[in-house]
C-alpha atoms as a PDB file:
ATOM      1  CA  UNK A   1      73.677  17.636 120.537  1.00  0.00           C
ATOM      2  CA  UNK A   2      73.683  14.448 118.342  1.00  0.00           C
ATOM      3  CA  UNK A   3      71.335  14.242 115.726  1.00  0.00           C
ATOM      4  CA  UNK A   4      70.302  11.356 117.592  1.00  0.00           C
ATOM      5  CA  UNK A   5      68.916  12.745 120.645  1.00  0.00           C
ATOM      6  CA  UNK A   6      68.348  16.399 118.383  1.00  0.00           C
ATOM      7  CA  UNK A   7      65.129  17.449 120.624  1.00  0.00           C
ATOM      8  CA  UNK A   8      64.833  15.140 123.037  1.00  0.00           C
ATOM      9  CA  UNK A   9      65.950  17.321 126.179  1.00  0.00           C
ATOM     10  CA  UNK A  10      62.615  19.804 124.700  1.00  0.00           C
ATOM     11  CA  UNK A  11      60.231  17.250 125.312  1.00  0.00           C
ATOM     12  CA  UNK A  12      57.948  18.354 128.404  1.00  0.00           C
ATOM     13  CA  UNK A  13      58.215  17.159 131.881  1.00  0.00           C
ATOM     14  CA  UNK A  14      60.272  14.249 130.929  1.00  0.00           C
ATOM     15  CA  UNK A  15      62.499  12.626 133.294  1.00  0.00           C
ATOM     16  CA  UNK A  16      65.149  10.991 130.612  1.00  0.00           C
ATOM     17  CA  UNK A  17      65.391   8.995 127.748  1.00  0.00           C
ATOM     18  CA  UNK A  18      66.842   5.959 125.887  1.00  0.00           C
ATOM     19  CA  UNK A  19      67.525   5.440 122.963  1.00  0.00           C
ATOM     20  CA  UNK A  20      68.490   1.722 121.801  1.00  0.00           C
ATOM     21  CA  UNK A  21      69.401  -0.561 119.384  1.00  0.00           C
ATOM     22  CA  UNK A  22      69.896  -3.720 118.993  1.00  0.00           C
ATOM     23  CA  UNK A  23      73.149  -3.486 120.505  1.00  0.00           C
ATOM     24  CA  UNK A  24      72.139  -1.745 123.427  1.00  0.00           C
ATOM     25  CA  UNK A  25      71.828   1.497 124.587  1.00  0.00           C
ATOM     26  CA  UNK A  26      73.044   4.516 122.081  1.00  0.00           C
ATOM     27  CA  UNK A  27      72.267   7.617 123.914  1.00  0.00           C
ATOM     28  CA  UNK A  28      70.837   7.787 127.650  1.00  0.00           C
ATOM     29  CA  UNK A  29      70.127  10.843 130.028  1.00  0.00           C
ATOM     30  CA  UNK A  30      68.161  11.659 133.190  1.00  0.00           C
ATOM     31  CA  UNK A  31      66.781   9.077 135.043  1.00  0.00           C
ATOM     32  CA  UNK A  32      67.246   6.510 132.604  1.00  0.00           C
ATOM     33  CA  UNK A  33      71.045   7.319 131.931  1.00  0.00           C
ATOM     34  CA  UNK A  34      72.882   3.761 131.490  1.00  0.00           C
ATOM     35  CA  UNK A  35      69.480   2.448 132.432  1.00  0.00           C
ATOM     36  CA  UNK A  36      70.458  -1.445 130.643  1.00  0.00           C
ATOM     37  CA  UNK A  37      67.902  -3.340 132.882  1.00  0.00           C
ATOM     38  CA  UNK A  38      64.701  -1.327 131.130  1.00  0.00           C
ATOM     39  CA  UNK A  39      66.788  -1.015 128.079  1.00  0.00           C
ATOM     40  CA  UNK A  40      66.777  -4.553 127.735  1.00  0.00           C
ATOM     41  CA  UNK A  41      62.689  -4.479 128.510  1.00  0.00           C
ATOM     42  CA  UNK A  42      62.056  -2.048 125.932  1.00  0.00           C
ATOM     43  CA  UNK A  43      63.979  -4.601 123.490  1.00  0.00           C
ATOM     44  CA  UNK A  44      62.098  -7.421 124.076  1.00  0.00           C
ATOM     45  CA  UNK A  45      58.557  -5.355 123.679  1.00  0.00           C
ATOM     46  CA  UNK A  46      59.875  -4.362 120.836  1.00  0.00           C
ATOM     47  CA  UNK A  47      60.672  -7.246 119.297  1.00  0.00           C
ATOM     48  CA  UNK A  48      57.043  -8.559 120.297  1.00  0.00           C
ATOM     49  CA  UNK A  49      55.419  -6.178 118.234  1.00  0.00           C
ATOM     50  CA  UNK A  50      57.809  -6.923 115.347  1.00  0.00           C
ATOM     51  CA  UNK A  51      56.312 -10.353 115.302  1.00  0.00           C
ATOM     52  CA  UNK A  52      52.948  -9.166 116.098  1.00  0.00           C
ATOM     53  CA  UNK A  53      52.814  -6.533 113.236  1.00  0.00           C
ATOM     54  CA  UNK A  54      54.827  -8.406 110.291  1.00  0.00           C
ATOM     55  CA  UNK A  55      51.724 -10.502 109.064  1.00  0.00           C
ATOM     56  CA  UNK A  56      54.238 -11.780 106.394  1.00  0.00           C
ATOM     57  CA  UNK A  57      55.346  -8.455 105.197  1.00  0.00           C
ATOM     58  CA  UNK A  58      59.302  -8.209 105.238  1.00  0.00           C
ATOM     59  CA  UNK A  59      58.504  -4.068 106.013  1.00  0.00           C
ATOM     60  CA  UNK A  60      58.163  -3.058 109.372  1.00  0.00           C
ATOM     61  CA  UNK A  61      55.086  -1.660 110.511  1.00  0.00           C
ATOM     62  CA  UNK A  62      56.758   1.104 112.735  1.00  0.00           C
ATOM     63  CA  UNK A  63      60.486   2.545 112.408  1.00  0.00           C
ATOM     64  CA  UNK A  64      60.047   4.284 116.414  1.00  0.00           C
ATOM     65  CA  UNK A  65      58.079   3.012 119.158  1.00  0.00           C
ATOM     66  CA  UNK A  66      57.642   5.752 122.030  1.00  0.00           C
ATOM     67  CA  UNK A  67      56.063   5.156 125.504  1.00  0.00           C
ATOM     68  CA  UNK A  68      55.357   6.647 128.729  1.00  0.00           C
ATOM     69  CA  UNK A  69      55.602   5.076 132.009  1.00  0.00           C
ATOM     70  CA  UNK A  70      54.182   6.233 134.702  1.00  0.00           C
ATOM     71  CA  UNK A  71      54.625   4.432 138.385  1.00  0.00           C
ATOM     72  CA  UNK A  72      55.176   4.757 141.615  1.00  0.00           C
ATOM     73  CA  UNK A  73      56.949   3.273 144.555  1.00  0.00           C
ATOM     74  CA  UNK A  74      55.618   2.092 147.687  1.00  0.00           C
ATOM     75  CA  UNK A  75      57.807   1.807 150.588  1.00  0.00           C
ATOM     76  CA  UNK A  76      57.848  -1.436 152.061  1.00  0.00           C
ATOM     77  CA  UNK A  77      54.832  -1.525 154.789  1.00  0.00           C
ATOM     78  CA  UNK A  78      53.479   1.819 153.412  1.00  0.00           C
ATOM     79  CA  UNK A  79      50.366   2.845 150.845  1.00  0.00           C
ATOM     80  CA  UNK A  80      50.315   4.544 147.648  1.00  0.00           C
ATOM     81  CA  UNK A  81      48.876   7.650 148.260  1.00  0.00           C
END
């Protein structure tokens, strides 16, 4: 394993990760292997918080931002249950 993702697959009951850059995605697996679209929406929160959190400074409040999402789909027509 890449010293990148070094623990990652350990963490419990989770269903994949990314991990991103700038550039775009560096590492994927699970359900979020390739996953660009929610790449791309992790980017743009985190560049939100950059401007949120810099007050001036020219240091970076955070160096890793981690998140859970939970959700559920609802067939068309149907309830969440």
């Amino acid at each position: 394993a890449s010293t990148l993702t070094q623990g990652l697959e350990r963490i419990p009951d989770q269903l994949g990760y990314l991990v991103i850059s700038e550039d775009g995605v560096l590492s994927s697996a699970g359900e979020m292997e390739n996953d660009e679209h929610a790449a791309g929406v992790i980017m743009r929160m985190m560049q939100t918080a950059v401007k949120l959190c810099m007050n001036g400074s020219s240091e970076p409040f955070f160096k890793r931002m981690s998140g859970t999402l939970a959700c559920c789909a609802v067939p068309q027509g149907g309830t969440e249950s």
